[in-house]
C-alpha atoms as a PDB file:
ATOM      1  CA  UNK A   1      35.699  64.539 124.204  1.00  0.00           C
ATOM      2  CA  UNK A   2      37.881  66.071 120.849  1.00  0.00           C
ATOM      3  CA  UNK A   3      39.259  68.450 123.728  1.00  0.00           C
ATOM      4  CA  UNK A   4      40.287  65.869 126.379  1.00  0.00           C
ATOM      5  CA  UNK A   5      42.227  63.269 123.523  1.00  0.00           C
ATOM      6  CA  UNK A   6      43.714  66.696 122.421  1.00  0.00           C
ATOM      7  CA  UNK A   7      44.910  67.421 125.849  1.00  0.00           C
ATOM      8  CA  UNK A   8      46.074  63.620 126.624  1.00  0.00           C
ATOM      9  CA  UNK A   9      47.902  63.758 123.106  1.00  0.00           C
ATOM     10  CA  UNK A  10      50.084  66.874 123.583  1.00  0.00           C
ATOM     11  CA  UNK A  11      50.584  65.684 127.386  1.00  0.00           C
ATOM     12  CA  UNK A  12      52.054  61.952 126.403  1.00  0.00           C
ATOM     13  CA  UNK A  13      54.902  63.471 124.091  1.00  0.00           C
ATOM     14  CA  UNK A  14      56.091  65.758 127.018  1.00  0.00           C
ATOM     15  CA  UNK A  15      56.979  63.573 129.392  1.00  0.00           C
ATOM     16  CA  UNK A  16      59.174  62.351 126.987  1.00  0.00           C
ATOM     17  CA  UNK A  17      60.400  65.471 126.220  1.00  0.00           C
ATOM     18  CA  UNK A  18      61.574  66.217 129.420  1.00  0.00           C
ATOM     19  CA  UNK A  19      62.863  62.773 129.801  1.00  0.00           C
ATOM     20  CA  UNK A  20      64.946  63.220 126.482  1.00  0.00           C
ATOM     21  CA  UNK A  21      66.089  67.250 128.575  1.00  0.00           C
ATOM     22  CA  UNK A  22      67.365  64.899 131.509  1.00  0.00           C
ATOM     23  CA  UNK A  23      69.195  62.821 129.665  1.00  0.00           C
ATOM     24  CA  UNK A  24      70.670  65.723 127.034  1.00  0.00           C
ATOM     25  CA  UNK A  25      71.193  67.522 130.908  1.00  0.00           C
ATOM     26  CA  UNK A  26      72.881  64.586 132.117  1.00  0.00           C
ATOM     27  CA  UNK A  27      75.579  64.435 129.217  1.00  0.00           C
ATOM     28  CA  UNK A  28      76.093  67.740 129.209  1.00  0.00           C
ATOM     29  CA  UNK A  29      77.130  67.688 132.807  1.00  0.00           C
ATOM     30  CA  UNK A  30      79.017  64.250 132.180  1.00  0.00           C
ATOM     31  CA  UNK A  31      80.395  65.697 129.261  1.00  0.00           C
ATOM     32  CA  UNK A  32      81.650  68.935 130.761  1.00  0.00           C
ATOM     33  CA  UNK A  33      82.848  67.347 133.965  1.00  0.00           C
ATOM     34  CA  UNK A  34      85.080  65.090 131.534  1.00  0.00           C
ATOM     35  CA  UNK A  35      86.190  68.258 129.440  1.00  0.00           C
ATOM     36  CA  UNK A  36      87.062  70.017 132.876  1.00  0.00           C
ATOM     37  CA  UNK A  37      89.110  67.323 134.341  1.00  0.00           C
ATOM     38  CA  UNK A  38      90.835  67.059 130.833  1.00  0.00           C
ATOM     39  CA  UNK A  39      91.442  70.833 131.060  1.00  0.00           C
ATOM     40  CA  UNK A  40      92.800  70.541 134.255  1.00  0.00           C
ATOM     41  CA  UNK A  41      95.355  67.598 133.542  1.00  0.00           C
ATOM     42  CA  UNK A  42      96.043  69.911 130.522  1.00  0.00           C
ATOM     43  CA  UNK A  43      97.325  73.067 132.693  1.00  0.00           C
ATOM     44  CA  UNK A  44      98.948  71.020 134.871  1.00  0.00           C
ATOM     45  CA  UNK A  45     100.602  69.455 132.289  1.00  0.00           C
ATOM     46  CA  UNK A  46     101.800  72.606 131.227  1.00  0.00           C
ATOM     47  CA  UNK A  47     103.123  73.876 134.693  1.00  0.00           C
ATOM     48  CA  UNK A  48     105.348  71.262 134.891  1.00  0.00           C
ATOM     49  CA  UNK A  49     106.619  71.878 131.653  1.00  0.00           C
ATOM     50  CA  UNK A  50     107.147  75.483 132.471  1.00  0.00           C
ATOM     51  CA  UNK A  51     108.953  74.610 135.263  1.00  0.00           C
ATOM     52  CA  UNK A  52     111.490  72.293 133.248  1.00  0.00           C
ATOM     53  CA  UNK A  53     112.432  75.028 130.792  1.00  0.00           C
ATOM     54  CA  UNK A  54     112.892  77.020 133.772  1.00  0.00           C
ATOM     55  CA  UNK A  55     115.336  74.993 135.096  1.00  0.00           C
ATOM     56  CA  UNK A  56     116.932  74.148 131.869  1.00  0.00           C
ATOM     57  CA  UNK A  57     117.099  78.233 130.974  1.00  0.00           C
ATOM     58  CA  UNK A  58     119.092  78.640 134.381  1.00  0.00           C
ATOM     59  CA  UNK A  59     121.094  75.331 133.480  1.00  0.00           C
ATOM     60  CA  UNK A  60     121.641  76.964 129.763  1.00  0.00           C
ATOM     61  CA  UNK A  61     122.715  80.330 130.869  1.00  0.00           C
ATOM     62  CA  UNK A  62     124.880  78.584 133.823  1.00  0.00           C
ATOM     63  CA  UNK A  63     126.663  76.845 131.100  1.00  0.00           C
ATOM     64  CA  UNK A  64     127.072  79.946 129.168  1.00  0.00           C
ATOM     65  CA  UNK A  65     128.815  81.546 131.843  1.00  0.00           C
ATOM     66  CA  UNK A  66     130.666  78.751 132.689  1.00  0.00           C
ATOM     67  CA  UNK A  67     131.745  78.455 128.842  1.00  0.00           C
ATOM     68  CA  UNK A  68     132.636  82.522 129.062  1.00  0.00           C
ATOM     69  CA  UNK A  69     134.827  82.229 131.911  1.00  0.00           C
ATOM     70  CA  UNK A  70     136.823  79.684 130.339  1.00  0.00           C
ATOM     71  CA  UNK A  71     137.625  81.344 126.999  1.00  0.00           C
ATOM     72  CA  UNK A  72     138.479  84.806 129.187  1.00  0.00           C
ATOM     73  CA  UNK A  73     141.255  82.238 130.784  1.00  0.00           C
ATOM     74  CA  UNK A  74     142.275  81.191 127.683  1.00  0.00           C
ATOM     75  CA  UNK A  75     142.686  84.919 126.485  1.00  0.00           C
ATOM     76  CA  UNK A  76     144.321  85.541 129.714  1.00  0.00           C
ATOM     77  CA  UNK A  77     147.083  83.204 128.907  1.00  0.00           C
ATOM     78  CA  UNK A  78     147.544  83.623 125.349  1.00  0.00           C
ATOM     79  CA  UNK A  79     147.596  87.087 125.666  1.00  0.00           C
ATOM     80  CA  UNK A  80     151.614  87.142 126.444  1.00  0.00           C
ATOM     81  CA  UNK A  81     152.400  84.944 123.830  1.00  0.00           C
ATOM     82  CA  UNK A  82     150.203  87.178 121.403  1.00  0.00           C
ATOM     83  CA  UNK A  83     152.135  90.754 123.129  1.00  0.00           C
ATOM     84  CA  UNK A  84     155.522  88.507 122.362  1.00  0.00           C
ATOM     85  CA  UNK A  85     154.756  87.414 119.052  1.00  0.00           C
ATOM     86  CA  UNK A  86     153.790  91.021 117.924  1.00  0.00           C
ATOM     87  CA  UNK A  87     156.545  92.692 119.334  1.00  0.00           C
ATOM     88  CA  UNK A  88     159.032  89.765 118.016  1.00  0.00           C
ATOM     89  CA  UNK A  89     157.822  90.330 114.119  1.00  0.00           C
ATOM     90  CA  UNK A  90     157.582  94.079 114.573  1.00  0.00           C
ATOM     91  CA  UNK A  91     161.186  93.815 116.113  1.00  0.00           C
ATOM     92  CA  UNK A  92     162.095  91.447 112.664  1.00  0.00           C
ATOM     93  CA  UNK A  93     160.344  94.466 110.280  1.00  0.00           C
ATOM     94  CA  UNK A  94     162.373  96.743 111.879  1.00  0.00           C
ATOM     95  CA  UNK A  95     165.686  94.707 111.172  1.00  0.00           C
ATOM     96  CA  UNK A  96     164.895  94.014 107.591  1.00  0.00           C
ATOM     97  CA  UNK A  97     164.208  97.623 107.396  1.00  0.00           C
ATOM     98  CA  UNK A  98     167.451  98.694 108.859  1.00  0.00           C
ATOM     99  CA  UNK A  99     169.682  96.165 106.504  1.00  0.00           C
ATOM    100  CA  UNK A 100     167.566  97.626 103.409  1.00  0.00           C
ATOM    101  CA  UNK A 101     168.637 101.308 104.930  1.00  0.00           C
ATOM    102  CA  UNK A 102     172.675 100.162 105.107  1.00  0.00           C
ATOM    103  CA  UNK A 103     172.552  98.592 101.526  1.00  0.00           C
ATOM    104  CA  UNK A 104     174.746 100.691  99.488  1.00  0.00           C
END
């Protein structure tokens, strides 16, 4: 009789065991199923954000090149006044050299 309450005393606590297996089961899967659909909204999350510095990079370097073209204008048209003004004061050295050279 020892040997059967033996047997009926390690057979109560495993039912309950594998009841308390289910339920750690259970929140592993609910738990993992919530981690995955966090993961999920996570990386696409971070597509989308990918995709908005992409644009913005194109709308950067668009703006860039936009910016460049102007300021080669700009050089464009100040370049004659530059070419004049150089040649004007090297034209002025050259006459304050010259009335230094007929000075007595």
């Amino acid at each position: 009789m020892s040997s059967c309450a033996s047997e009926e005393a390690t057979e109560k606590p495993f039912p309950a065991e594998a009841i308390n297996a289910e339920r750690i089961r259970s929140s592993m899967a609910r738990l993992t199923s919530n981690s995955t659909d966090e993961l999920e909204k996570l990386m696409a999350e971070l597509e989308r954000l990918q995709e908005f510095l992409k644009s913005e990079t194109g709308r950067v370097q668009r703006e860039i090149e936009s910016v460049l073209d102007g300021i080669g204008i700009i050089i464009e048209a100040i370049a004659p006044w530059k070419t004049a003004a150089l040649s004007s004061a090297q034209n002025s050295r050259a006459n304050e050299r010259d009335k230094f050279k007929r000075w007595p």
